[in-house]
Protein backbone atom coordinates (compact mmCIF):
# COMPACT_ATOMS: atom_id res chain seq x y z
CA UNK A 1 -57.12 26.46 17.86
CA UNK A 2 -58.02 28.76 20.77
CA UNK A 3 -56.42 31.73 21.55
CA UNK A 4 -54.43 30.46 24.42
CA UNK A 5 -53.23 27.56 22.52
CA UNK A 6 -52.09 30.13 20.08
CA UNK A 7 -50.50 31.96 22.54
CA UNK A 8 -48.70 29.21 23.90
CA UNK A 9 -47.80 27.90 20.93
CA UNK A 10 -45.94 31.43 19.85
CA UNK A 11 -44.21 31.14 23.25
CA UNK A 12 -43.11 27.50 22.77
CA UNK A 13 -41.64 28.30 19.36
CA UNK A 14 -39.65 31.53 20.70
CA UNK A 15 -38.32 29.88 23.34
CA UNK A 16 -36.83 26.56 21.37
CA UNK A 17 -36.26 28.00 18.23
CA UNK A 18 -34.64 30.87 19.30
CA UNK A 19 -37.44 33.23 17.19
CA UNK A 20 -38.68 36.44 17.96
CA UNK A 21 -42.47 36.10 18.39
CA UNK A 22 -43.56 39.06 16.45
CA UNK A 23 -41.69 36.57 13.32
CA UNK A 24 -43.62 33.45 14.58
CA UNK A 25 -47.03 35.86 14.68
CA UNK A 26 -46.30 36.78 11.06
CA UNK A 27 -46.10 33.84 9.91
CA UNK A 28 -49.21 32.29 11.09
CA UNK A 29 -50.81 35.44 9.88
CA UNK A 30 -49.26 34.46 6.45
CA UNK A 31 -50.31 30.73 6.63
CA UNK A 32 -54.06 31.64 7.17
CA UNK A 33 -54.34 34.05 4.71
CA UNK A 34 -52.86 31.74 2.41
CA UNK A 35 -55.04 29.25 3.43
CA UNK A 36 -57.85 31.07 3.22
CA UNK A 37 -57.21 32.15 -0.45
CA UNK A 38 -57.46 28.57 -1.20
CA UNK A 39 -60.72 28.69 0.36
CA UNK A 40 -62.07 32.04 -1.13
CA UNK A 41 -59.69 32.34 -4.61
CA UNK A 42 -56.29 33.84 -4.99
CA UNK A 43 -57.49 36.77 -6.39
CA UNK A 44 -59.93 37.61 -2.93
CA UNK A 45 -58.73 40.43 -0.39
CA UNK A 46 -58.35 38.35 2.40
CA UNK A 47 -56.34 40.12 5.77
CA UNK A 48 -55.83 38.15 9.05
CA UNK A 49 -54.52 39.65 11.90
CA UNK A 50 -53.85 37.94 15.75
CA UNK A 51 -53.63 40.26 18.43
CA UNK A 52 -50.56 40.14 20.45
CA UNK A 53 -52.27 40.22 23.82
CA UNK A 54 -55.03 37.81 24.00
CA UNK A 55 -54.21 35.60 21.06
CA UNK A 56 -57.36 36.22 19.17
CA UNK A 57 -57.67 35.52 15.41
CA UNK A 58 -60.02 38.05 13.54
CA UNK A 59 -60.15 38.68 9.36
CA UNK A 60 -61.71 40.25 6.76
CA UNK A 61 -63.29 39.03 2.83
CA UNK A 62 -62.94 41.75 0.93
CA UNK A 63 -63.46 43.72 3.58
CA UNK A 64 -66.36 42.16 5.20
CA UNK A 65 -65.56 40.94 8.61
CA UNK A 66 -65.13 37.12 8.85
CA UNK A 67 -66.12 35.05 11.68
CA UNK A 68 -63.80 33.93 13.96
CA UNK A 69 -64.60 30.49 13.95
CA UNK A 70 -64.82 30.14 10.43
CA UNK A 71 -61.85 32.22 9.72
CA UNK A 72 -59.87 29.20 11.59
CA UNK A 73 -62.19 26.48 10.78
CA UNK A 74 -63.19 26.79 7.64
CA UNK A 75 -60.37 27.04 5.67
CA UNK A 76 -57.80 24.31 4.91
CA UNK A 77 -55.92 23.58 8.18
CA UNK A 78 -53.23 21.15 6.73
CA UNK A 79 -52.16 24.32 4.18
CA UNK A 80 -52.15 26.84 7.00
CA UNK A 81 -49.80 24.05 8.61
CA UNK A 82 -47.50 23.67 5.98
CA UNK A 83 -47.14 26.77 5.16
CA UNK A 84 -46.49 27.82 8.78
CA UNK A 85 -43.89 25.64 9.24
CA UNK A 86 -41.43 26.74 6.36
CA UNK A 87 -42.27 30.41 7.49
CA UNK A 88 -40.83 29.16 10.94
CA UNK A 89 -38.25 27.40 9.20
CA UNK A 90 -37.24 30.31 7.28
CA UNK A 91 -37.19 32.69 10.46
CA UNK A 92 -35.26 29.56 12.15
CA UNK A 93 -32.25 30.01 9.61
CA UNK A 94 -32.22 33.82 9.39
CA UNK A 95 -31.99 34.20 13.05
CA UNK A 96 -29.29 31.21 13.17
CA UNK A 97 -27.57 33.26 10.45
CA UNK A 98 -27.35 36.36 11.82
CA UNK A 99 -26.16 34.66 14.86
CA UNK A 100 -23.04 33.19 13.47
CA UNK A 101 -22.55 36.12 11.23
CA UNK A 102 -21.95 38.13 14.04
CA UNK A 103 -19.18 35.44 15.06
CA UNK A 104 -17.55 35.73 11.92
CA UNK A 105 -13.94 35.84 13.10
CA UNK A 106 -14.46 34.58 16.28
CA UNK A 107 -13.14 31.62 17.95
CA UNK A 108 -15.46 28.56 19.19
CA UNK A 109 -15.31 25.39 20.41
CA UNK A 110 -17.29 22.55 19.65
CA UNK A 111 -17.16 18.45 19.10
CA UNK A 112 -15.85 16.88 16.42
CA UNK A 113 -18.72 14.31 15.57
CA UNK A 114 -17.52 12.61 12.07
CA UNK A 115 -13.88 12.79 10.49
CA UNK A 116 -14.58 11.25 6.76
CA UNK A 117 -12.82 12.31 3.62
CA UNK A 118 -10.37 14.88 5.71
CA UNK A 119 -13.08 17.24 6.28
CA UNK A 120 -14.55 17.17 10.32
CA UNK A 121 -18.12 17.80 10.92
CA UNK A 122 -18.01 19.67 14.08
CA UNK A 123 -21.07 20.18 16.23
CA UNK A 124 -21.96 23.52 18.12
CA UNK A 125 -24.83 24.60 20.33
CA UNK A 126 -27.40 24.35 17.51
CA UNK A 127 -25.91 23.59 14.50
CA UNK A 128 -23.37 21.67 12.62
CA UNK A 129 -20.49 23.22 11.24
CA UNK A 130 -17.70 22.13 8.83
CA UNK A 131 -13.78 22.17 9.01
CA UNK A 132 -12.93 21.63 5.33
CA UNK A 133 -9.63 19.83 4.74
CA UNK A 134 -8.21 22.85 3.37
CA UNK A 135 -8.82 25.21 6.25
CA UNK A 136 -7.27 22.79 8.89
CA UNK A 137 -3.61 23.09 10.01
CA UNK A 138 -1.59 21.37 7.50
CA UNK A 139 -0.58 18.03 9.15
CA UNK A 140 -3.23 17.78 11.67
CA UNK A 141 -6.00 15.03 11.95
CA UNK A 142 -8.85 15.01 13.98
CA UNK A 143 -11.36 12.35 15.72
CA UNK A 144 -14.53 11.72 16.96
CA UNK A 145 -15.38 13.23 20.68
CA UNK A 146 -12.58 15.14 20.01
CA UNK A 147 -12.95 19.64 21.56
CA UNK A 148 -11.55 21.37 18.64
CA UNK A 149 -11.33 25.64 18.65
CA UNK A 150 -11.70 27.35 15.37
CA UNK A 151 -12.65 30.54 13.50
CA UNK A 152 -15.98 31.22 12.22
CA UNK A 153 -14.97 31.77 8.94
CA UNK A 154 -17.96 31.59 6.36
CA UNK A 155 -21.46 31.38 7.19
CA UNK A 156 -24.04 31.25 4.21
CA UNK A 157 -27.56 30.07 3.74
CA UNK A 158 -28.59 26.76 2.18
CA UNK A 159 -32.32 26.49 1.64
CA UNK A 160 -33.42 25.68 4.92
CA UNK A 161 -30.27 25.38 6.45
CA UNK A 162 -27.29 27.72 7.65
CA UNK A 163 -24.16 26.43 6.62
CA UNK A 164 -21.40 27.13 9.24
CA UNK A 165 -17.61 26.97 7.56
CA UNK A 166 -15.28 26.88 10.13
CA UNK A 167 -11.30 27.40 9.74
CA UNK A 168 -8.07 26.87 12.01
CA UNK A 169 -5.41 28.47 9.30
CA UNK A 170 -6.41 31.89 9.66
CA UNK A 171 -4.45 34.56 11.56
CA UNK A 172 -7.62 35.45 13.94
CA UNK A 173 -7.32 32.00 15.75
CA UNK A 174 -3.56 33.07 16.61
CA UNK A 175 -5.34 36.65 17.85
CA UNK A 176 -8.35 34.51 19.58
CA UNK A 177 -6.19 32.50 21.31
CA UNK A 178 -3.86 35.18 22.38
CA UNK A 179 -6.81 37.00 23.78
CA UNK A 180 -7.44 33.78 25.84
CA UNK A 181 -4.42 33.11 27.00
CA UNK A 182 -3.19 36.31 28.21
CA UNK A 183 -5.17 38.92 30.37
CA UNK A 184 -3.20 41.90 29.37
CA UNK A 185 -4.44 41.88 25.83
CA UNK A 186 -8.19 41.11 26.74
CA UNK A 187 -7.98 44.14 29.17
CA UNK A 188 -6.64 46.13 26.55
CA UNK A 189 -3.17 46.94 27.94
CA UNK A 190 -1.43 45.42 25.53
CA UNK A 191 -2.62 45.57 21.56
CA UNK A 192 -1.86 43.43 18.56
CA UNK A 193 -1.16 45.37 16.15
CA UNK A 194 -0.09 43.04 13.46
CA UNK A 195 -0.20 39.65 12.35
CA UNK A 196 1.23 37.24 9.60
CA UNK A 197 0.96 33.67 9.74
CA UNK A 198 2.03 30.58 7.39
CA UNK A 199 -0.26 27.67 9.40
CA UNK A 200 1.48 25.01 10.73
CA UNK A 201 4.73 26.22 10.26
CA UNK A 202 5.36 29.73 11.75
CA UNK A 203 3.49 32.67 12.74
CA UNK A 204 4.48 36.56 13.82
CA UNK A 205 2.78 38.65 16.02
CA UNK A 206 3.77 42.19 16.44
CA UNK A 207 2.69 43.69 20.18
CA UNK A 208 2.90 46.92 21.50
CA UNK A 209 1.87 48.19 25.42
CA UNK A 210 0.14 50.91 26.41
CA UNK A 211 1.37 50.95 29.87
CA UNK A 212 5.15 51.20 30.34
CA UNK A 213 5.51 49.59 33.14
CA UNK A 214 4.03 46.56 31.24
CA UNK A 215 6.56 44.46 28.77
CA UNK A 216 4.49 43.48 26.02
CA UNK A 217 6.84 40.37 24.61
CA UNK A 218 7.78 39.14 28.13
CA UNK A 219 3.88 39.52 29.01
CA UNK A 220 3.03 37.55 26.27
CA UNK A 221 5.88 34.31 26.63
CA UNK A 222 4.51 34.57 29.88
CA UNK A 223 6.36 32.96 33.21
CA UNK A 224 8.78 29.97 31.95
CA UNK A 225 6.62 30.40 28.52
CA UNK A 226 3.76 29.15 29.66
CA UNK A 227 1.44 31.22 27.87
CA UNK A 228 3.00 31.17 24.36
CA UNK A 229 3.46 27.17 25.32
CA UNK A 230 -0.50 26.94 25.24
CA UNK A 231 -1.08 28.33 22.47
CA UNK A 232 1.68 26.66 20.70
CA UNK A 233 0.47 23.46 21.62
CA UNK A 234 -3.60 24.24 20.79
CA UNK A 235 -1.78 25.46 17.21
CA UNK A 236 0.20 22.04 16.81
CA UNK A 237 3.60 22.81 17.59
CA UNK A 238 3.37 26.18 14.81
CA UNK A 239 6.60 28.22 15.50
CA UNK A 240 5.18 31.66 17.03
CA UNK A 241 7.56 34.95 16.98
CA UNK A 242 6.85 37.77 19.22
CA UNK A 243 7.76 41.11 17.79
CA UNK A 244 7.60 44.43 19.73
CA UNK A 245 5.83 47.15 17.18
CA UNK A 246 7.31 50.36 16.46
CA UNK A 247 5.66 53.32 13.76
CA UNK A 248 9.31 53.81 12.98
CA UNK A 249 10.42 51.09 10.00
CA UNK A 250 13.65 51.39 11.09
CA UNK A 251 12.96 49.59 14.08
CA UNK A 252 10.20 47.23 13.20
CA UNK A 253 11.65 46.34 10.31
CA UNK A 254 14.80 44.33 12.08
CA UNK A 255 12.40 43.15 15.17
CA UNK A 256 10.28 40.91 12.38
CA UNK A 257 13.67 39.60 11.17
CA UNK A 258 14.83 38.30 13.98
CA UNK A 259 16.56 36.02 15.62
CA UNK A 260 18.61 37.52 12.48
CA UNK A 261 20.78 40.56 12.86
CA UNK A 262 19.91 43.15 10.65
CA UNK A 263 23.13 45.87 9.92
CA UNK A 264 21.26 48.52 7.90
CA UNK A 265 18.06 49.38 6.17
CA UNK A 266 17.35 51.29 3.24
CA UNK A 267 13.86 52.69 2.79
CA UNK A 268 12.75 52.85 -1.03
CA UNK A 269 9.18 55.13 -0.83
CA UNK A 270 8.75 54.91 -4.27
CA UNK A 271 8.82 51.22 -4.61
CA UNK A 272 7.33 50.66 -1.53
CA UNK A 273 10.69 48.54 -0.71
CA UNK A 274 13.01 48.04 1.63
CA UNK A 275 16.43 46.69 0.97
CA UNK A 276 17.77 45.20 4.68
CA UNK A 277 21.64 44.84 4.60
CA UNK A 278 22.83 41.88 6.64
CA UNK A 279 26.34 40.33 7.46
CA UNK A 280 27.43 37.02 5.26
CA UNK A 281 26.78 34.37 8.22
CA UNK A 282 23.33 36.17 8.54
CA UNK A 283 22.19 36.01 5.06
CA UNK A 284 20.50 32.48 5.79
CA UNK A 285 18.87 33.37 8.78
CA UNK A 286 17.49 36.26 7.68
CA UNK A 287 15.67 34.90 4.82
CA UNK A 288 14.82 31.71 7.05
CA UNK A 289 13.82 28.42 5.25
CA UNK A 290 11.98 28.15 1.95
CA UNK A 291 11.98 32.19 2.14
CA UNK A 292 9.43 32.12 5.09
CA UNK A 293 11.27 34.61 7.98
CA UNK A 294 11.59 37.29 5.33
CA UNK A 295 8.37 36.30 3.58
CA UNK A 296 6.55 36.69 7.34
CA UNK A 297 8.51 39.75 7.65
CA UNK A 298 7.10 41.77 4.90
CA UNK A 299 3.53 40.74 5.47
CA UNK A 300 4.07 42.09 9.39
CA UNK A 301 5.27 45.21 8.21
CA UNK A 302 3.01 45.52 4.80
CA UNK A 303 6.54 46.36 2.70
CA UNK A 304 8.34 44.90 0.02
CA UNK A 305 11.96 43.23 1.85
CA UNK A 306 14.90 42.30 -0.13
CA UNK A 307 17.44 40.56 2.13
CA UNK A 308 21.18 41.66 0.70
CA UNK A 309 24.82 41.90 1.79
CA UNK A 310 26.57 44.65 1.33
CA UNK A 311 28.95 43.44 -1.50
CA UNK A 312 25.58 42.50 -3.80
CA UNK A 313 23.94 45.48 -2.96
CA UNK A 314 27.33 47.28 -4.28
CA UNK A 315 27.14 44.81 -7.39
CA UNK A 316 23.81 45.86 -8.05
CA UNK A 317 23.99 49.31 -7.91
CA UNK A 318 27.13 49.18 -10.33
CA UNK A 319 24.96 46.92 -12.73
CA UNK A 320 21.95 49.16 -12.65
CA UNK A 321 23.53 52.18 -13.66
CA UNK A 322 25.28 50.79 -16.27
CA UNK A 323 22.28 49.06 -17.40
CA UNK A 324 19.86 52.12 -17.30
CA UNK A 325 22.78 54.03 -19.08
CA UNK A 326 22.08 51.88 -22.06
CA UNK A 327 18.40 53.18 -22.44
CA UNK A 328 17.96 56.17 -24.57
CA UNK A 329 17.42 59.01 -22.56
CA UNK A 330 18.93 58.07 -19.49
CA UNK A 331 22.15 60.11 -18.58
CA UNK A 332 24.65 58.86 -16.07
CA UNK A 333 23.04 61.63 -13.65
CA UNK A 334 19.34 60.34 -14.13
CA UNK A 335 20.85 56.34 -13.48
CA UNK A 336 22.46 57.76 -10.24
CA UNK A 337 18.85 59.23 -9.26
CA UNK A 338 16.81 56.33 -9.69
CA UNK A 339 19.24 53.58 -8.16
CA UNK A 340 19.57 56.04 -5.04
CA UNK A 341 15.46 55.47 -5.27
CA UNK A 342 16.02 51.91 -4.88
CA UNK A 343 15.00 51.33 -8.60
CA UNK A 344 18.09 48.18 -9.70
CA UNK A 345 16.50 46.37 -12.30
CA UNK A 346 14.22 46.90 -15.68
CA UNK A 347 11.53 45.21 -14.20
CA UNK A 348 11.79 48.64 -11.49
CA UNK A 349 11.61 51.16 -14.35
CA UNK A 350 9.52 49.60 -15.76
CA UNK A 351 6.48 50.44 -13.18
CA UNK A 352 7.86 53.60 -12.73
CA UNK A 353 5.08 56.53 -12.49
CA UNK A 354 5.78 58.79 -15.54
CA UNK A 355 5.15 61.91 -13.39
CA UNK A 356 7.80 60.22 -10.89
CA UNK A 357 10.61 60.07 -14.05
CA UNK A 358 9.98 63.46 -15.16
CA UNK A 359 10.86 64.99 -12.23
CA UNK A 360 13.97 63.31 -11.59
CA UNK A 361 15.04 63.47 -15.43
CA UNK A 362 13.33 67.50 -16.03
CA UNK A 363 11.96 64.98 -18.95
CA UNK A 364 9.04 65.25 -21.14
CA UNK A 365 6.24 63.32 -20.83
CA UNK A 366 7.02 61.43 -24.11
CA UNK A 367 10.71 61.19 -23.35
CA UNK A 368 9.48 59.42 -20.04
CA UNK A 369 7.39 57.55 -22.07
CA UNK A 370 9.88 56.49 -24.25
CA UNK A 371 11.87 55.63 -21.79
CA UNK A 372 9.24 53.11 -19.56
CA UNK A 373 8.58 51.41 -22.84
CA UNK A 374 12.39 50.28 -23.39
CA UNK A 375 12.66 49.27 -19.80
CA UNK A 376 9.60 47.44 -20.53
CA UNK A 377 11.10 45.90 -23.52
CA UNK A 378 14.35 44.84 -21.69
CA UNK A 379 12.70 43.46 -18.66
CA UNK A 380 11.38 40.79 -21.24
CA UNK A 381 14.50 40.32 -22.66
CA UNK A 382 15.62 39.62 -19.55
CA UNK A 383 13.01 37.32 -18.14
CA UNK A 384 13.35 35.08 -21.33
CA UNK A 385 16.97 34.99 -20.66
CA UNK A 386 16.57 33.98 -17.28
CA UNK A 387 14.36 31.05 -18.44
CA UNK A 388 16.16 29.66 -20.71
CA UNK A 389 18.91 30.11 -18.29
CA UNK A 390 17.08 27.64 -15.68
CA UNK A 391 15.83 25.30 -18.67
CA UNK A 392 19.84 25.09 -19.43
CA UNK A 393 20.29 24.06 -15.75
CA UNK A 394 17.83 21.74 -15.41
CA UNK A 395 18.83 19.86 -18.70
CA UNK A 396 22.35 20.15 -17.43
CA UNK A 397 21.07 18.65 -13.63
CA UNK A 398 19.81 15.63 -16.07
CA UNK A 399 22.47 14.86 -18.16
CA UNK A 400 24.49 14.91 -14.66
CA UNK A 401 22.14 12.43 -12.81
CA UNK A 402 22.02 10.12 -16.34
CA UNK A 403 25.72 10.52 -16.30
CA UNK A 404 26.02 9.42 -12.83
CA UNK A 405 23.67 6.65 -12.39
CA UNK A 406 25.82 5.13 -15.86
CA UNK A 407 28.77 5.38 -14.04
CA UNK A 408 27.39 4.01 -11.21
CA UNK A 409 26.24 1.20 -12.85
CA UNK A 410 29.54 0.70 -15.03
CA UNK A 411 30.86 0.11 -11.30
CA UNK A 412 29.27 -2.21 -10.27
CA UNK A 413 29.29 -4.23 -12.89
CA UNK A 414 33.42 -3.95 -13.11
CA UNK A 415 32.68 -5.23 -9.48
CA UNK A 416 30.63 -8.23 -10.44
CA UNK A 417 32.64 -9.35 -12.77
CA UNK A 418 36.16 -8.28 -10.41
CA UNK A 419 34.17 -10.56 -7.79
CA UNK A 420 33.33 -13.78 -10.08
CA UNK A 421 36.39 -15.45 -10.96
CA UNK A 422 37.49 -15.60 -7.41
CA UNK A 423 34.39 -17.36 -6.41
CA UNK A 424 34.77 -19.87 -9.12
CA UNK A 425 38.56 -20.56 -7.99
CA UNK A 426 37.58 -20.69 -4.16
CA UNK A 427 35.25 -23.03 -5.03
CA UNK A 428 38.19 -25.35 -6.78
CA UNK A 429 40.34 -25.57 -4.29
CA UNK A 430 37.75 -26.49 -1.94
CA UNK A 431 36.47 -29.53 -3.99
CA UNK A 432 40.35 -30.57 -4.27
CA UNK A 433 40.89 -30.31 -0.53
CA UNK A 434 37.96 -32.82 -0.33
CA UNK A 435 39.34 -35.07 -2.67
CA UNK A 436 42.64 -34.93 -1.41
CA UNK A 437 41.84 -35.09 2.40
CA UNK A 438 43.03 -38.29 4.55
CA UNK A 439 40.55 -40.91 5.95
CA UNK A 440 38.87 -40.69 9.46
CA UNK A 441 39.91 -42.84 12.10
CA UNK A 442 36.56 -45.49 11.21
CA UNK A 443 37.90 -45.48 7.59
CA UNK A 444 41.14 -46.79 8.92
């Protein structure tokens, strides 16, 4: 090996590996001083060193200069091989590591290249990545050939290898895409400044402008809804609400529950909670199916919502201050204090802060104490109420379907047996009608 060879070498390996020479010069260093030591004895002081310029080898034997020609030829060549190529291995997958690490979050686009077991194998510019089953939009399959856009999402090493995890449920391909799809937001005009997202099923993104000329939500649906169309369609028909972001809760509380209309909201600081009143024919709406509009809701805003009307809020403030007015301790005057704090169950109290109760009660700390401990207590009570409540229900649902599907089946057999005796007697008259019947015309 002559220096040039060396040096082109080096040059080949930076340029098609993607490695930074000085790693690649290391690591031959490495694999002839390893080498060597086989030669000479683990235990020798053997250095190596390659100069970056000219590509020329020189070393030292315990300090006694070695000759360049029997530093390289001497010493086994098929070690200094082997162990060169897992050094360049090893600098292969840390630089293709740090590469995708830095993409972590990011959204790219590669070819799906096998689809087996649910899980994709997806192929980028120098690796192979993975779409697990679990991190692909619920409902969704994929194919062979097929572009597919994702989030890096995990990136970890594997021996030799760099295993790329990618995922299409998380809320940064909803950001990625929006960043794609509309110019405003990749020029920074318009911000996201929250996200929540249930994949597959509905997503809300909370926008704000910088520029007031500039609507944010009209920039974003785009012309006709063009933009929000693409990336509704790239998201498999996912549901996507716009929301326009206020600092004021008051505000961005009812633009996350819409298309519902909110009619008040109640702010509880302590709790963290806010109670949102809403009309009767809203009530649905508001908490959306399964839960998810108000669910999506409090993620956007990062607080606790409780959708109510106004008639159970009113039931629930009467039944928490007669219910807190049944703990020791707690006056009519303290009850008042805490429900007007949003607190309207035990299970409230119960995390109270004991500095918090104090306060409102001029209470001692073991009075307070006291006091969280039977809330504590009752909270139980109540939970183990409440499930043998639903046990009662579902037992009762049972007996109802057993009950029904006897009756049902009582029916039908009254029918069958209704319907059997007429078939018997239709069938009578008919054979007498053939006995009885007059000759043809070749009879006669």
């Amino acid at each position: 090996m002559n220096a040039n060879e060396l040096l082109r070498i080096v040059d080949a390996i930076h340029r098609d590996k993607n490695v930074d020479k000085e790693v690649v010069f290391s690591a031959i260093e490495a694999a002839l001083v390893s080498a060597a030591k086989k030669q000479y004895g683990e235990d020798q002081d053997i250095l190596v060193q390659i100069d970056r310029q000219d590509g020329s080898i020189s070393g030292t034997h315990n300090g006694v200069p070695l000759d360049p020609e029997e530093t390289v030829g001497r010493i086994g060549a098929q070690t200094a091989k082997q162990v060169m190529i897992q050094k360049i291995r090893e600098a292969e997958r840390d630089a293709l590591y740090d590469e995708y690490h830095e993409l972590m979050g990011q959204m790219i686009t590669g070819v799906v290249q096998r689809y087996e077991g649910g899980a994709a194998t997806v192929s980028l510019t120098n690796v192979e990545a993975i779409l697990p089953r679990s991190e692909q939009i619920p409902g969704e399959t994929h194919h062979p050939n097929e572009r597919v856009r994702a989030t890096v999402f995990e990136v970890r090493k594997a021996g030799s290898r760099v295993k790329v995890i990618l995922s299409r449920t998380r809320p940064q391909l909803v950001q990625r895409l929006f960043e794609q799809e509309i110019p405003e937001i990749a020029d920074g005009v318009i911000e996201i400044r929250a996200m929540a997202r249930e994949p597959g099923y509905r997503s809300k993104v909370a926008v704000s402008s910088s520029d007031q000329r500039v609507d944010c939500v009209g920039a974003c649906v785009g012309v006709r809804g063009n933009r929000i169309k693409n990336i509704v369609d790239e998201l498999a028909g996912e549901r996507i609400d716009i929301v326009r972001w206020s600092d004021d809760l008051q505000v961005l509380i009812p633009n996350a529950l819409q298309p519902a209309e909110v009619e008040e909201v109640i702010l509880c600081q302590m709790l963290g909670r806010a109670i949102v009143l809403v009309r009767e024919d809203q009530l649905s709406l508001a908490i959306g199916r399964r839960g998810q509009n108000v669910r999506l809701a409090s993620k956007l805003c990062g607080w606790d919502i409780e959708i109510m009307t106004r008639e159970e809020l009113d039931e629930s403030i009467e039944r928490a201050v007669a219910g807190f007015s049944a703990i020791d301790g707690v006056d009519e005057s303290l009850s008042e204090k805490l429900v007007g704090e949003g607190f309207l169950s035990y299970d409230d109290l119960s995390i109270i802060e004991p500095d918090s109760l104090m306060e409102m009660g001029e209470l001692t700390a073991e009075q307070a104490s006291a006091i969280v401990t039977q809330a504590e207590t009752k909270a139980q009570e109540a939970e183990q109420a409440a499930a043998l409540e639903r046990r009662r229900q579902r037992e009762q649902q049972r007996i109802d379907m057993a009950t029904a599907a006897a009756e049902a089946a009582e029916r039908e057999a009254q029918e069958l047996e209704t319907a059997a005796p007429s078939s018997d007697n239709g069938a009578t008259a008919s054979g007498e009608e053939t006995a009885t019947s007059p000759p043809t015309s070749a009879e006669e």
